[in-house]
Protein backbone atom coordinates (compact mmCIF):
# COMPACT_ATOMS: atom_id res chain seq x y z
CA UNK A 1 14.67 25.86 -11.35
CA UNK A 2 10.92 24.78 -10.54
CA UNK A 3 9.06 22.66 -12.51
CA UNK A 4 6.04 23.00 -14.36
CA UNK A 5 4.53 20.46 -11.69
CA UNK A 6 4.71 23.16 -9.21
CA UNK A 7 3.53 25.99 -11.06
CA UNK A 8 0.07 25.86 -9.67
CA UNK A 9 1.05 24.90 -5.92
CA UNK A 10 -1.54 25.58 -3.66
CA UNK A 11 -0.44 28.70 -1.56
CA UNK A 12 0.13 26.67 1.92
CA UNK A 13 2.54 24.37 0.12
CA UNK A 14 4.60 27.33 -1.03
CA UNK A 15 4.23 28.93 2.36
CA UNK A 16 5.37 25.87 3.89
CA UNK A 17 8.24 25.12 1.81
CA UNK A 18 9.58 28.70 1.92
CA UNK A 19 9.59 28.56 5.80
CA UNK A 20 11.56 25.41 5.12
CA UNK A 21 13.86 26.75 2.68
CA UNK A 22 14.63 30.04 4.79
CA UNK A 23 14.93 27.66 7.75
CA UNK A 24 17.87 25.59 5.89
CA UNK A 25 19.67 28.83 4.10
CA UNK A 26 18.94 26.95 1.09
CA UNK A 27 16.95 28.09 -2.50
CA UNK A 28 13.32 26.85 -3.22
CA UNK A 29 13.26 23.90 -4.83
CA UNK A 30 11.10 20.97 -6.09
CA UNK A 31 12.30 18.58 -3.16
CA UNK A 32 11.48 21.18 -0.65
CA UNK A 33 7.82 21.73 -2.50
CA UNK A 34 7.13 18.20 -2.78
CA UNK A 35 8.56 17.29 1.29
CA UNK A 36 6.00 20.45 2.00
CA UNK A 37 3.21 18.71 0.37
CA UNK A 38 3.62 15.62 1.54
CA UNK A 39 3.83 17.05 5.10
CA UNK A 40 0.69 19.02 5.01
CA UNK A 41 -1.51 16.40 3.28
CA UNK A 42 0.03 13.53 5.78
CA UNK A 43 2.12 15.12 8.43
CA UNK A 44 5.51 15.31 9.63
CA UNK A 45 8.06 13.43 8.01
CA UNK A 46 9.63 10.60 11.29
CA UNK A 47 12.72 8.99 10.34
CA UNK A 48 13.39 5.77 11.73
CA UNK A 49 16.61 5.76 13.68
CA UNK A 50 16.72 1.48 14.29
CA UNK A 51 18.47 0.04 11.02
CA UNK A 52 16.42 -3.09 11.57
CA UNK A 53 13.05 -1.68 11.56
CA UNK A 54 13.80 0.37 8.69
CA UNK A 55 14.63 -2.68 6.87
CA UNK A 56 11.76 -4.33 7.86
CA UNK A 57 9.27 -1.63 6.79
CA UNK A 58 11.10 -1.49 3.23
CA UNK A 59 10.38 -5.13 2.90
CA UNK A 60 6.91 -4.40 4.10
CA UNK A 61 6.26 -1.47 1.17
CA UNK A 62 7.97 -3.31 -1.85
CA UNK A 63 5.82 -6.43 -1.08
CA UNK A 64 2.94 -3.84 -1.86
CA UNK A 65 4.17 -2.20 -4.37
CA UNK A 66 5.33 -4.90 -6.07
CA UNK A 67 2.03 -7.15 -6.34
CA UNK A 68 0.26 -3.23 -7.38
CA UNK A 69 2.74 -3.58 -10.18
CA UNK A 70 2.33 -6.83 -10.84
CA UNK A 71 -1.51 -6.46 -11.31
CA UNK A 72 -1.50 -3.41 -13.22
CA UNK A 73 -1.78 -0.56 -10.83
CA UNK A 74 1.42 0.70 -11.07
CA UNK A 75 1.70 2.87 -7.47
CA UNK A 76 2.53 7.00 -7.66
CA UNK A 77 5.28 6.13 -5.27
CA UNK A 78 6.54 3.65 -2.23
CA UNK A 79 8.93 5.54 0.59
CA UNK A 80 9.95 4.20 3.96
CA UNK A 81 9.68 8.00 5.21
CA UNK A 82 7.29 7.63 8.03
CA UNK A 83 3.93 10.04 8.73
CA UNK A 84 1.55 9.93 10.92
CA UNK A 85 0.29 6.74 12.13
CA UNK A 86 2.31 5.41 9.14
CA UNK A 87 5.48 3.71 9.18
CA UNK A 88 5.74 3.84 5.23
CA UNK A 89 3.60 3.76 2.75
CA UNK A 90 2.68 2.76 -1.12
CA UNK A 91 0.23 5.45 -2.67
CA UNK A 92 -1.93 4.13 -5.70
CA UNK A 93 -3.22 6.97 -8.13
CA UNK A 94 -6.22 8.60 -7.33
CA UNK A 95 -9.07 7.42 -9.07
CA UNK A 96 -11.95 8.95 -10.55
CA UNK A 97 -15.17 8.11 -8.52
CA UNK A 98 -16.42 5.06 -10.35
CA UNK A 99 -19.82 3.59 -10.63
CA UNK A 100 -18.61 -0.67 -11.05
CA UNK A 101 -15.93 -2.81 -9.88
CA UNK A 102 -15.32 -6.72 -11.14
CA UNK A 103 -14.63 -9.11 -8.86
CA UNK A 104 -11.26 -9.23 -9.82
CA UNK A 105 -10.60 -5.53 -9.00
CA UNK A 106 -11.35 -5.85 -5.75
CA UNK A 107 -9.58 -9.47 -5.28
CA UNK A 108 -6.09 -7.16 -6.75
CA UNK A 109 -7.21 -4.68 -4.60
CA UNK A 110 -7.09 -7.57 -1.10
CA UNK A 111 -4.02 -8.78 -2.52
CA UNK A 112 -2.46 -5.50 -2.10
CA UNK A 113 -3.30 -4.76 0.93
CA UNK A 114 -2.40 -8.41 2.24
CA UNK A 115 1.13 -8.08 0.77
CA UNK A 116 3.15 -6.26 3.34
CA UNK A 117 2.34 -9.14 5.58
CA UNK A 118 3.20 -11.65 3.12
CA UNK A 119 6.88 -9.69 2.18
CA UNK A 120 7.30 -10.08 6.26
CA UNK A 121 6.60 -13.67 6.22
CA UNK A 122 8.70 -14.22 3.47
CA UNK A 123 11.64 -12.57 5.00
CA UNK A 124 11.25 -13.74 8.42
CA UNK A 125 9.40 -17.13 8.74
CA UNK A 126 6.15 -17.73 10.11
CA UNK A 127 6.93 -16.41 13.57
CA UNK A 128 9.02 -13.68 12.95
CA UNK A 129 7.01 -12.28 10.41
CA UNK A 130 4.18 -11.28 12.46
CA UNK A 131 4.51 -7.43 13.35
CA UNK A 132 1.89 -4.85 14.27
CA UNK A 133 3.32 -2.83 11.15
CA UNK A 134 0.42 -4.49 9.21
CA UNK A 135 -2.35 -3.26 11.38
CA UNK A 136 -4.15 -1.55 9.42
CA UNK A 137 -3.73 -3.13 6.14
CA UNK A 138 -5.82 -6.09 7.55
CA UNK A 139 -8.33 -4.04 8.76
CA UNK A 140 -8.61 -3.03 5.56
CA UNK A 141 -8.52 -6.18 3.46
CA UNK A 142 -11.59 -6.95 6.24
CA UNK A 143 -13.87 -4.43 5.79
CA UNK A 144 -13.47 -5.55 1.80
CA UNK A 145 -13.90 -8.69 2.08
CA UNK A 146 -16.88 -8.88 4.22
CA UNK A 147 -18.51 -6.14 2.13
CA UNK A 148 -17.71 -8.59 -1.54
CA UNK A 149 -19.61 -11.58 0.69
CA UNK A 150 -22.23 -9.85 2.37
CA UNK A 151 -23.06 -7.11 0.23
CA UNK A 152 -21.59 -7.77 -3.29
CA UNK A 153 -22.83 -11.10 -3.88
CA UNK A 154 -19.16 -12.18 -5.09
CA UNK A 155 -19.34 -15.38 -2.94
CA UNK A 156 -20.19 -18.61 -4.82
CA UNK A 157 -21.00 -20.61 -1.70
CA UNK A 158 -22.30 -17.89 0.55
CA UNK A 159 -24.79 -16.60 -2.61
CA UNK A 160 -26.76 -13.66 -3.03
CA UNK A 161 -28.38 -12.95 -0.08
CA UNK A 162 -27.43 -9.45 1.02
CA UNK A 163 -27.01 -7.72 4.56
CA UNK A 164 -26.31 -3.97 4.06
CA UNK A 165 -26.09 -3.20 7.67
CA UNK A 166 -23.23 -6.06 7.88
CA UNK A 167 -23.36 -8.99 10.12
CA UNK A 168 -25.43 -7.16 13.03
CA UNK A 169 -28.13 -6.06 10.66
CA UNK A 170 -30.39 -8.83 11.89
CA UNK A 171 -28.91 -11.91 10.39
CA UNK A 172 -28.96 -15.14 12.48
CA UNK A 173 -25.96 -17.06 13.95
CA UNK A 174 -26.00 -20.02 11.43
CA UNK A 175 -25.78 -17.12 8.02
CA UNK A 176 -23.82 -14.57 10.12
CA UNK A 177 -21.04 -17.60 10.72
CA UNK A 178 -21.41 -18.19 7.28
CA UNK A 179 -20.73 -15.15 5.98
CA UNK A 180 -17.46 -14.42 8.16
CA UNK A 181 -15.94 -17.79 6.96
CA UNK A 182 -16.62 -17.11 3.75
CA UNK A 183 -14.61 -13.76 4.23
CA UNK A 184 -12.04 -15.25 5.83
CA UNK A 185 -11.49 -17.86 3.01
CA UNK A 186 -11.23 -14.99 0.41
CA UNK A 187 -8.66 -13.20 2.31
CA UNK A 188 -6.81 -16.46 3.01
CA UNK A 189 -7.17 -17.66 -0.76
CA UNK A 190 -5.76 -13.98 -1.97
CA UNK A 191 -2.96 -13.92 0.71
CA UNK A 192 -1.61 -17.15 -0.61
CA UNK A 193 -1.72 -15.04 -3.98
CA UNK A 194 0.40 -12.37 -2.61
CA UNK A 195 2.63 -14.96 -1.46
CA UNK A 196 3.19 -16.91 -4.64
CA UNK A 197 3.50 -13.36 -6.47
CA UNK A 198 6.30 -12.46 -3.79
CA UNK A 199 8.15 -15.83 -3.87
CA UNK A 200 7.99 -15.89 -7.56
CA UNK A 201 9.51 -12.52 -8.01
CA UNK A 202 11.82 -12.60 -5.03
CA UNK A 203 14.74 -11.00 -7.11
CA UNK A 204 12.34 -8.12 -8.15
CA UNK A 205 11.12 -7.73 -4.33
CA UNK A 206 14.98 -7.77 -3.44
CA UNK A 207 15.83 -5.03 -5.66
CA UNK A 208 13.52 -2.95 -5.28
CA UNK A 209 14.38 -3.14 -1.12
CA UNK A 210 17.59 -2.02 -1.80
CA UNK A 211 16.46 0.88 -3.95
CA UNK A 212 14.26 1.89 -0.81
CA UNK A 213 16.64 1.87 1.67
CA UNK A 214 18.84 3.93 -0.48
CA UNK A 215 16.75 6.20 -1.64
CA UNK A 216 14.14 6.41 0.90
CA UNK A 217 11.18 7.11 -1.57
CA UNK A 218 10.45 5.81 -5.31
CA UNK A 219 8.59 7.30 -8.01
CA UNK A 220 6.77 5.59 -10.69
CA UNK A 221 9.51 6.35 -12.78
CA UNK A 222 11.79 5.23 -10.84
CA UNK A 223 10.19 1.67 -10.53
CA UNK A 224 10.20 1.72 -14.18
CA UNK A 225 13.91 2.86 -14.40
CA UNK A 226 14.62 0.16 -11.55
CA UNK A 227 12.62 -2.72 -13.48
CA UNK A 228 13.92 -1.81 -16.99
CA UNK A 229 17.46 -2.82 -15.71
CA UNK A 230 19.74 -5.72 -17.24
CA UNK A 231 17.81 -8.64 -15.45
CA UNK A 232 15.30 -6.74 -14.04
CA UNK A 233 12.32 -6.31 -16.22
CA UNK A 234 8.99 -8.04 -15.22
């Protein structure tokens, strides 16, 4: 039986899903409605077929989920199901356009993003732990930080002054070297938060890896379930 969630399905995602299900000789169900939404709003599912990289890419996601958790934004869901450019990925709920963010919103926010690298580290040393998998994660923790220093005003020693444009807006060398040190000591002062979070809560980050690689995708309820264990709760 359907769900009420998929009552209101948008027309491709039933389209989709009944291809899928005539495809299989199988009945329409919720796991063939949700796979078809997930494929049309982020593409085709790619398993990975190397044991090792799946492993690694688990570790990567439950580093992120795990410091969302941790700073109370609990993620929709984590999976190691690979789409499009993505190898995995941890999806936050969607939030309603809004007008202000604290600093320390947006310093949870660079912690999150910096924590896939810092569950590779953890796992596999300084050397090791370096992969390409967290590409664009630090691409995005960069465009963040530079916009908290250079157009936020959120740096103490950088101050005030405020460059819209970014760095080639017109400033000079000495504030334009400024600035980018200042964002690179907020991203280095939240990734050692990531990592203390991590190492702190390795048993959590352990479990939950497990639960990935089993399962291959985790819903908020299932953290909860997962966390809410014997030994387990936060």
């Amino acid at each position: 039986m359907l769900s009420g969630t998929w009552v209101q399905a948008p027309v491709a995602v039933v389209q989709e899903s009944a291809v899928s299900a005539a495809q299989a000789g199988r009945r329409l169900d919720d796991a063939l409605l949700e796979e078809a939404f997930e494929k049309l709003r982020l593409g085709q599912a790619r398993r990975h077929q190397d044991p090792e990289v799946l492993l690694r890419v688990a570790r990567h996601e439950a580093g992120h989920a795990l410091v969302a958790w941790l700073g109370g934004r609990p993620p929709v869901q984590v999976t190691i199901v690979g789409r499009g450019a993505a190898g995995g990925y941890m999806e936050r709920e969607v939030e309603e356009e809004r007008l202000l963010h604290s600093k320390p919103e947006l310093e949870q926010r660079l912690r999150e993003a910096l924590a896939g690298r810092a569950a590779e580290l953890l796992y596999y040393g300084a050397q090791e732990g370096l992969s390409s998998g967290a590409s664009g994660d630090l691409r995005q923790a960069s465009r963040l930080a530079r916009r908290m220093v250079c157009e936020l005003g959120m740096d103490p020693d950088f101050g005030l002054l405020c460059e819209p444009e970014g760095l080639a807006g017109g400033w000079g060398e000495q504030a334009a070297q400024q600035a980018t040190q200042a964002a690179r000591d907020l991203l280095s002062r939240q990734f050692e938060a990531a990592q203390g979070l991590l190492a702190s809560h390795r048993p959590l980050l352990d479990s939950l890896v497990r639960e990935l690689l089993q399962a291959n995708r985790l819903t908020r309820q299932d953290l909860e379930r997962l966390w809410a264990k014997p030994g387990g709760d936060l």
